[in-house]
PDB file of N, CA and C in Angstrom:
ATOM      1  N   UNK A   1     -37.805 -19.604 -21.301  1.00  0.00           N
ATOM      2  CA  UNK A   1     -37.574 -18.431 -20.455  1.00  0.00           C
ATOM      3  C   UNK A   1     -37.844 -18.749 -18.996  1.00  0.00           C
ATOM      4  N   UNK A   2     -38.753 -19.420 -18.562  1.00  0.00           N
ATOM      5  CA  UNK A   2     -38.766 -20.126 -17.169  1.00  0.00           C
ATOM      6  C   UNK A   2     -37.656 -20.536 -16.850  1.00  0.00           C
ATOM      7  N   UNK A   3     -37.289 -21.495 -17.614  1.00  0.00           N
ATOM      8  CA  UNK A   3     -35.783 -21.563 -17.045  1.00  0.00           C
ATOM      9  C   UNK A   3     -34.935 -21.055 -17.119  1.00  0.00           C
ATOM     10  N   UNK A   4     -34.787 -20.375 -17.505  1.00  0.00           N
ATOM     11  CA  UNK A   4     -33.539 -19.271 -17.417  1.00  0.00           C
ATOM     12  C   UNK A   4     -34.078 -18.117 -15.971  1.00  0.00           C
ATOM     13  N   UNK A   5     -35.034 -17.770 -16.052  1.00  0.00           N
ATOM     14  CA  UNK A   5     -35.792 -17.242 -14.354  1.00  0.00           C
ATOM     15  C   UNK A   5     -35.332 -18.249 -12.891  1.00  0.00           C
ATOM     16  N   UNK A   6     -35.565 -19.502 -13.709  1.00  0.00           N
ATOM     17  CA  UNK A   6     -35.218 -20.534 -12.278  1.00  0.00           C
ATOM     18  C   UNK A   6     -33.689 -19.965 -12.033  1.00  0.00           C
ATOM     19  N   UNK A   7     -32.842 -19.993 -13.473  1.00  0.00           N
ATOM     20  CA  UNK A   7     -31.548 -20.387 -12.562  1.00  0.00           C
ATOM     21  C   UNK A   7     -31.087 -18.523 -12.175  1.00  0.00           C
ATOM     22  N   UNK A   8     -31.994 -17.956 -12.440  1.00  0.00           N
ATOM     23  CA  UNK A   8     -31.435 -15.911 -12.390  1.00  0.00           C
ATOM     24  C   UNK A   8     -31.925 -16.428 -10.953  1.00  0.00           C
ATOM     25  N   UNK A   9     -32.556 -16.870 -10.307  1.00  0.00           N
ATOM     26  CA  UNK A   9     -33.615 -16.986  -9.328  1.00  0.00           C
ATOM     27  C   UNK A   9     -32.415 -17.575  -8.132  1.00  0.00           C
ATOM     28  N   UNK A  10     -32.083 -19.152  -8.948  1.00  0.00           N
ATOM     29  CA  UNK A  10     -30.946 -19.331  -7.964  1.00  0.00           C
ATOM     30  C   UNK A  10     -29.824 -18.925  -7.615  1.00  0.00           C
ATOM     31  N   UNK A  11     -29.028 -18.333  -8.940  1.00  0.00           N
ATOM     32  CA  UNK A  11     -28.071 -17.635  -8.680  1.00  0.00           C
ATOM     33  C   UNK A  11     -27.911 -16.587  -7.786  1.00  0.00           C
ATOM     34  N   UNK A  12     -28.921 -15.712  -7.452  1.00  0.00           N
ATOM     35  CA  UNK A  12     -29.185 -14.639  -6.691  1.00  0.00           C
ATOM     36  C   UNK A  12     -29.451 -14.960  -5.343  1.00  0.00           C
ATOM     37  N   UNK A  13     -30.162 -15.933  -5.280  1.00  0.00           N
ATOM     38  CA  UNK A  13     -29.543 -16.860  -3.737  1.00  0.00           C
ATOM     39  C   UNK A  13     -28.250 -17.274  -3.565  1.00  0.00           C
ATOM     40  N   UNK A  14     -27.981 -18.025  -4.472  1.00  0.00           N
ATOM     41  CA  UNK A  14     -26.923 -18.789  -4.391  1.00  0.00           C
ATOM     42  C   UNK A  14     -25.453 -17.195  -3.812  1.00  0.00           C
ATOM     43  N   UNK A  15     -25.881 -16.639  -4.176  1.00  0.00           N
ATOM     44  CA  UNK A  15     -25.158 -15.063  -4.065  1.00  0.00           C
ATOM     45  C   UNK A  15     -25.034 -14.537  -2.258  1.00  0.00           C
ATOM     46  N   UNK A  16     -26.609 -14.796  -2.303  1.00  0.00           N
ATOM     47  CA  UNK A  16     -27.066 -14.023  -1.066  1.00  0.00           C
ATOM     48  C   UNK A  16     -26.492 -14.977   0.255  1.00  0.00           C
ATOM     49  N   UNK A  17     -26.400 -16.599  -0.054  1.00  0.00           N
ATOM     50  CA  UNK A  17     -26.040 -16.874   0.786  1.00  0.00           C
ATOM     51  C   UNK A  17     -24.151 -17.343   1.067  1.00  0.00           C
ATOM     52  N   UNK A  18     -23.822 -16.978   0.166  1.00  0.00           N
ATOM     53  CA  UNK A  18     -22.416 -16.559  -0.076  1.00  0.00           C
ATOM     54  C   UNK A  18     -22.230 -15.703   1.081  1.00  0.00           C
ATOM     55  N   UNK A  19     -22.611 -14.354   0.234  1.00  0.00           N
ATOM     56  CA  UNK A  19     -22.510 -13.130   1.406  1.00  0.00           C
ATOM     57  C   UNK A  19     -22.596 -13.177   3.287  1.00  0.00           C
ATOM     58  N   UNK A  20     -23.782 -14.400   3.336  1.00  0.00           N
ATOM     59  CA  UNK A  20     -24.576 -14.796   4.519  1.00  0.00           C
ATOM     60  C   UNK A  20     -23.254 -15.050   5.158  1.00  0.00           C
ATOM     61  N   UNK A  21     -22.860 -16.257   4.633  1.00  0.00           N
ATOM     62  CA  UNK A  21     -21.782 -16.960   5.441  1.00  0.00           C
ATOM     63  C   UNK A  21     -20.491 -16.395   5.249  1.00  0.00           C
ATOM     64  N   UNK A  22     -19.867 -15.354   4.135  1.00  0.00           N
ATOM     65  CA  UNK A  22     -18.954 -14.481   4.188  1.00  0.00           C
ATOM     66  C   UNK A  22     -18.689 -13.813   5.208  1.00  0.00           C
ATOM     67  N   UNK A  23     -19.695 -13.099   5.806  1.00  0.00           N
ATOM     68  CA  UNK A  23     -19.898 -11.924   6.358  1.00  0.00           C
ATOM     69  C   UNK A  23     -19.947 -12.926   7.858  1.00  0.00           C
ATOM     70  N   UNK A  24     -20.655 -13.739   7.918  1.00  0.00           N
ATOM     71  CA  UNK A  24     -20.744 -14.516   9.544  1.00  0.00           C
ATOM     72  C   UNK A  24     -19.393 -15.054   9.810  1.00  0.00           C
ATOM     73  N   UNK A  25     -18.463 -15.310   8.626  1.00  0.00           N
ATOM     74  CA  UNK A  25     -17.514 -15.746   8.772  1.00  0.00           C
ATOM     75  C   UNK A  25     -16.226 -14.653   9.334  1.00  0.00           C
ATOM     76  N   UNK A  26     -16.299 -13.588   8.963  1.00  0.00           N
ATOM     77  CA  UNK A  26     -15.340 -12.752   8.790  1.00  0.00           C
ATOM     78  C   UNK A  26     -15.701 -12.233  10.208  1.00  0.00           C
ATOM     79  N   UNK A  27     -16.954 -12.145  10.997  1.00  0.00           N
ATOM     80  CA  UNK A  27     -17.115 -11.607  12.046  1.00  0.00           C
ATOM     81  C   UNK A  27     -17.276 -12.635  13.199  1.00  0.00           C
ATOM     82  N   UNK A  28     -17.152 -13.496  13.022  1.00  0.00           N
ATOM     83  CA  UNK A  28     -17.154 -14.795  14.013  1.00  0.00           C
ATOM     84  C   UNK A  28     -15.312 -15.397  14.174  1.00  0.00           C
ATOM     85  N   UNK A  29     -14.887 -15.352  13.102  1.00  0.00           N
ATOM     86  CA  UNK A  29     -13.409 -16.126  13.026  1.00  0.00           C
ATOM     87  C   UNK A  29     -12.199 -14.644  13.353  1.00  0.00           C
ATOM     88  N   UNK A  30     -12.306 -14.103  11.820  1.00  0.00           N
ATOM     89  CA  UNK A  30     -11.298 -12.828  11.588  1.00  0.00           C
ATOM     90  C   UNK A  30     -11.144 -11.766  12.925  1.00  0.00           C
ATOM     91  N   UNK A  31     -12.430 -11.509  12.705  1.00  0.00           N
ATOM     92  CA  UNK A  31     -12.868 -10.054  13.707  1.00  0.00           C
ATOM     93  C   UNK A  31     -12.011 -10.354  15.345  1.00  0.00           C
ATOM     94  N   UNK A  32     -12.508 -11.825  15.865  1.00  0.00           N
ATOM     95  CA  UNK A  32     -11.814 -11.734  17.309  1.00  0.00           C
ATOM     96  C   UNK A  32     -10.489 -11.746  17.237  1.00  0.00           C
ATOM     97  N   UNK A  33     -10.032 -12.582  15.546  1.00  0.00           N
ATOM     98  CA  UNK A  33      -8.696 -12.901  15.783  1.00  0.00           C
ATOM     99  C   UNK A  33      -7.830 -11.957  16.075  1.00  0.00           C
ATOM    100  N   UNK A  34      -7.932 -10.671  15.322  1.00  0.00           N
ATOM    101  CA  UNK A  34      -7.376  -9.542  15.078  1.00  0.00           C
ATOM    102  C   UNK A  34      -7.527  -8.992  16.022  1.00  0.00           C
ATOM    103  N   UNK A  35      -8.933  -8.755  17.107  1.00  0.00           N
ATOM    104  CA  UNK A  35      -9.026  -8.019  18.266  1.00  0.00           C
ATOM    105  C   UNK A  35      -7.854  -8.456  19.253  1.00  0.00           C
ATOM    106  N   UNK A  36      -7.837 -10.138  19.423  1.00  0.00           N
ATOM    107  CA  UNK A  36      -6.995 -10.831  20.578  1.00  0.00           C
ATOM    108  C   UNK A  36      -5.504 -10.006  19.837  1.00  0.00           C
ATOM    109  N   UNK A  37      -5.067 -10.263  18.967  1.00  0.00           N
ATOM    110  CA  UNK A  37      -3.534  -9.950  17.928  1.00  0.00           C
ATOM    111  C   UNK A  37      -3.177  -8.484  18.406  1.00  0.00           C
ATOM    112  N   UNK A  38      -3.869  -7.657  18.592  1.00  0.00           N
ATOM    113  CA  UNK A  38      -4.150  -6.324  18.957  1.00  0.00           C
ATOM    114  C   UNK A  38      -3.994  -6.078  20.608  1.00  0.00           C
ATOM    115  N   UNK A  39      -4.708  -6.622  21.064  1.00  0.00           N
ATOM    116  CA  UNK A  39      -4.974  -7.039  22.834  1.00  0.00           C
ATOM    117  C   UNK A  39      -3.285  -7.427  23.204  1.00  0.00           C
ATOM    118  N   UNK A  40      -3.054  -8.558  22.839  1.00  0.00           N
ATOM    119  CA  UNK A  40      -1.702  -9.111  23.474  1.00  0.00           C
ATOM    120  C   UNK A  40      -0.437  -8.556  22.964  1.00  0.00           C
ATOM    121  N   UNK A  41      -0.345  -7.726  21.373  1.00  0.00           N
ATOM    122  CA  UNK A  41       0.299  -6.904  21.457  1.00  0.00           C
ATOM    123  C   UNK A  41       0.860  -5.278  22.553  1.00  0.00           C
ATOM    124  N   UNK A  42      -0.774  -4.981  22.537  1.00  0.00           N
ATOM    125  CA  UNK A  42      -0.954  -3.652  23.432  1.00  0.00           C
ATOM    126  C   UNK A  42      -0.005  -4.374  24.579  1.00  0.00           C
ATOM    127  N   UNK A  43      -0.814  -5.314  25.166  1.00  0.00           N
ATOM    128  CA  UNK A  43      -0.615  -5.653  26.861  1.00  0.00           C
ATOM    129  C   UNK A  43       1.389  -5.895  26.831  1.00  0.00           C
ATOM    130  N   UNK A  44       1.513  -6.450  25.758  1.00  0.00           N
ATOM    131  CA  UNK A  44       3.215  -7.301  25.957  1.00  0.00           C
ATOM    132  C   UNK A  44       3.490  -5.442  25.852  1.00  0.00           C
ATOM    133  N   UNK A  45       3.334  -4.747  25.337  1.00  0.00           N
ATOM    134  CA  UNK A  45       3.922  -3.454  24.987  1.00  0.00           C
ATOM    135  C   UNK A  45       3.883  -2.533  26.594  1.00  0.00           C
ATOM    136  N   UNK A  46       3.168  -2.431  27.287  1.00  0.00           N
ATOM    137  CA  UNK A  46       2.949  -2.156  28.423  1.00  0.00           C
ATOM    138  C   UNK A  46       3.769  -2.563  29.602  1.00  0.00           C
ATOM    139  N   UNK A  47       4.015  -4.172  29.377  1.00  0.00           N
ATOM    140  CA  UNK A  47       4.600  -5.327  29.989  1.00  0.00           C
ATOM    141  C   UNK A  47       6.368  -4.644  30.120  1.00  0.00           C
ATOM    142  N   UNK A  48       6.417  -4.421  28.473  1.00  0.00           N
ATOM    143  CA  UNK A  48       7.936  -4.207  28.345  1.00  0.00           C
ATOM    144  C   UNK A  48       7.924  -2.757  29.075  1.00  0.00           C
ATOM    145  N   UNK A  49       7.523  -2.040  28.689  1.00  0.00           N
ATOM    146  CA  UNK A  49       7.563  -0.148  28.981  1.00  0.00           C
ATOM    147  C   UNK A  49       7.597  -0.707  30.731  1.00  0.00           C
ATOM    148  N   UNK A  50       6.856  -1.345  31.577  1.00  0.00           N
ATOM    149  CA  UNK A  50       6.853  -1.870  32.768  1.00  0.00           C
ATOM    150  C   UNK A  50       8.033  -1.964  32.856  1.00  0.00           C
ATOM    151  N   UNK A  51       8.747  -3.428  32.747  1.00  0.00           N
ATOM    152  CA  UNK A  51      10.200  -3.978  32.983  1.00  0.00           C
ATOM    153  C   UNK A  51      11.374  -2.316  32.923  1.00  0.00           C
ATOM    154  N   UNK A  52      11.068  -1.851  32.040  1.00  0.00           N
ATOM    155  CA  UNK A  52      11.961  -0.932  31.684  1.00  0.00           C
ATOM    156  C   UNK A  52      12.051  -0.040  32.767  1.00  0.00           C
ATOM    157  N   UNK A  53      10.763   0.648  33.372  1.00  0.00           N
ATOM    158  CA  UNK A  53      10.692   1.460  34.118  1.00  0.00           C
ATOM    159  C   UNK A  53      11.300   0.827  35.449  1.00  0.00           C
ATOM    160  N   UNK A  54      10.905  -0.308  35.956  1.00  0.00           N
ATOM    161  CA  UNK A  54      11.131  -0.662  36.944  1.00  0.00           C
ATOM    162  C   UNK A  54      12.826  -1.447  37.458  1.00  0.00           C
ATOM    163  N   UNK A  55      12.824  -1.568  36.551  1.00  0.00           N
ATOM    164  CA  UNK A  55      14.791  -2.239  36.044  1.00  0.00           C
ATOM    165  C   UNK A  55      15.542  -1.754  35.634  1.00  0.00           C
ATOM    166  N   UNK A  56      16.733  -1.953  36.894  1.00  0.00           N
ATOM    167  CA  UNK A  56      17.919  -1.047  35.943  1.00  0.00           C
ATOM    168  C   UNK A  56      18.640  -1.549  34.591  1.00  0.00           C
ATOM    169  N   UNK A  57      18.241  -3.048  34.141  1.00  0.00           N
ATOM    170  CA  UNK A  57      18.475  -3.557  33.302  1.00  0.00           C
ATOM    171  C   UNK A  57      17.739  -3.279  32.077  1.00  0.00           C
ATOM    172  N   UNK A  58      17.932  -1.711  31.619  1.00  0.00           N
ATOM    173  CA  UNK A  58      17.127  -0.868  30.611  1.00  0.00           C
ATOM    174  C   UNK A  58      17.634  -1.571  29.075  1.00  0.00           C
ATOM    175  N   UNK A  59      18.983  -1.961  28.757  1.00  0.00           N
ATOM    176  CA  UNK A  59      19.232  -2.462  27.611  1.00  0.00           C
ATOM    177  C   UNK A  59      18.804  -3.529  26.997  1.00  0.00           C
ATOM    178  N   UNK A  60      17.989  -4.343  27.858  1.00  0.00           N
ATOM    179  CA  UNK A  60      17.385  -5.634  27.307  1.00  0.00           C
ATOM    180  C   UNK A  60      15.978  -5.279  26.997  1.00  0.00           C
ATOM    181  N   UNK A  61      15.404  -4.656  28.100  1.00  0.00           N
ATOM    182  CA  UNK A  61      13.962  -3.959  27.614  1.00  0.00           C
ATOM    183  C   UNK A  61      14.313  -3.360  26.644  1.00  0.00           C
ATOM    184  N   UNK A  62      14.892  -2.675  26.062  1.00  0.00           N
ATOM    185  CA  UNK A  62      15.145  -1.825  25.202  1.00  0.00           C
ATOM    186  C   UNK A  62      15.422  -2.316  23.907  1.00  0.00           C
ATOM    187  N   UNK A  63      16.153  -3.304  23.963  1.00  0.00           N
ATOM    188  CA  UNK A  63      16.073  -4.325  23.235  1.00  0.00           C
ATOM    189  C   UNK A  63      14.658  -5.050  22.471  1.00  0.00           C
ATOM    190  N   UNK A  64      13.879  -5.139  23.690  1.00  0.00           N
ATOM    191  CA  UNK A  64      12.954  -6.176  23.343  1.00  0.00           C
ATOM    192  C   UNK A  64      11.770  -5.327  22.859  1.00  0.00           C
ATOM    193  N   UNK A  65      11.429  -4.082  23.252  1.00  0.00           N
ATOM    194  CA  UNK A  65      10.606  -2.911  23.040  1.00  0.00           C
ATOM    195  C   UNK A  65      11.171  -2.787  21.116  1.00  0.00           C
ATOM    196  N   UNK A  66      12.289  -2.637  20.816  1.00  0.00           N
ATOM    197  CA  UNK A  66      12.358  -2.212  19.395  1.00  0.00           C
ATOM    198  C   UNK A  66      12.021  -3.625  18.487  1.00  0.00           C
ATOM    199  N   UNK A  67      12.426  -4.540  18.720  1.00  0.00           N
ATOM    200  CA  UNK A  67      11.848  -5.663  18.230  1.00  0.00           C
ATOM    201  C   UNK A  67      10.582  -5.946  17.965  1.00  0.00           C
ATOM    202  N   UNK A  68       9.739  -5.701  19.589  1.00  0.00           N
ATOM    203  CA  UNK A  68       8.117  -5.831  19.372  1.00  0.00           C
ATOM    204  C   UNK A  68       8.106  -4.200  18.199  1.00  0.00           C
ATOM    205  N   UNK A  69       8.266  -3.288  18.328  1.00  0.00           N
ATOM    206  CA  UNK A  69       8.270  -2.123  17.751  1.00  0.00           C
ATOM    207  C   UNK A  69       8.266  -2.522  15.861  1.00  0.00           C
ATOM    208  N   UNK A  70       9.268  -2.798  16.090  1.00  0.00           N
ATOM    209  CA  UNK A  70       9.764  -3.671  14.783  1.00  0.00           C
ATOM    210  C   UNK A  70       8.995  -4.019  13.953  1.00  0.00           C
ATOM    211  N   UNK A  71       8.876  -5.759  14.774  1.00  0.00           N
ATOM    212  CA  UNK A  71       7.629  -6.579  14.397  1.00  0.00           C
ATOM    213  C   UNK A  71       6.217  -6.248  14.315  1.00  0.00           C
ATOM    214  N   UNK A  72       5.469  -4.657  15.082  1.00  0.00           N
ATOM    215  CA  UNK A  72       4.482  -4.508  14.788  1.00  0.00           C
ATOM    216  C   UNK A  72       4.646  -3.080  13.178  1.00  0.00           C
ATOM    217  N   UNK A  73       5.605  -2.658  13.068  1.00  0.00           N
ATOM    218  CA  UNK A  73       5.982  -1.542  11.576  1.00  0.00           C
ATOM    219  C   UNK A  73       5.880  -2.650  10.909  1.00  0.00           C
ATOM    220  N   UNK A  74       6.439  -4.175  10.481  1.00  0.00           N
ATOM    221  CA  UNK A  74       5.924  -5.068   9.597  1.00  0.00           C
ATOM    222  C   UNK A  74       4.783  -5.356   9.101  1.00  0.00           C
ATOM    223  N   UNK A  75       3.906  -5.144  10.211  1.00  0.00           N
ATOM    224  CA  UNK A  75       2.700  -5.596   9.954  1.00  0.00           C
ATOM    225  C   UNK A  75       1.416  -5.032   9.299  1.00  0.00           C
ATOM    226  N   UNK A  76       2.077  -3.429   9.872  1.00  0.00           N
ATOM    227  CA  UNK A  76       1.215  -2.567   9.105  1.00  0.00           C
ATOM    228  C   UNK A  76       1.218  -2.413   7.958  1.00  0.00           C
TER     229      UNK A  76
END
């Protein structure tokens, strides 16, 4: 029965530090990735609504606005 305690003992570490580095992982790697993915979407979206407003060349913005539009309904 000791040993079977050792390995309940390690497993439950062995668990905890799973989680440890799960969780450091997902908020160190994932978390910014998605923030930046989010960021340079917003900004290019702004960028285009910009061009558009400011150009009489509305059909290419317009163009390029439903595409990004597009490509972000995919993603969700």
């Amino acid at each position: 029965s000791l040993i079977n305690r050792c390995q309940a003992k390690r497993s439950r570490s062995a668990i905890g530090a799973f989680l440890i580095i799960f969780l450091v992982l997902v908020l160190v790697v994932i978390l910014p990735i998605v923030l930046i993915i989010i960021a340079l979407a917003s900004s290019t979206i702004n960028f285009v609504l910009n061009i558009n407003n400011n150009n009489n060349n509305s059909n290419i913005a317009g163009f390029i606005r439903s595409a990004i539009n597009l490509a972000l309904n995919f993603f969700e």
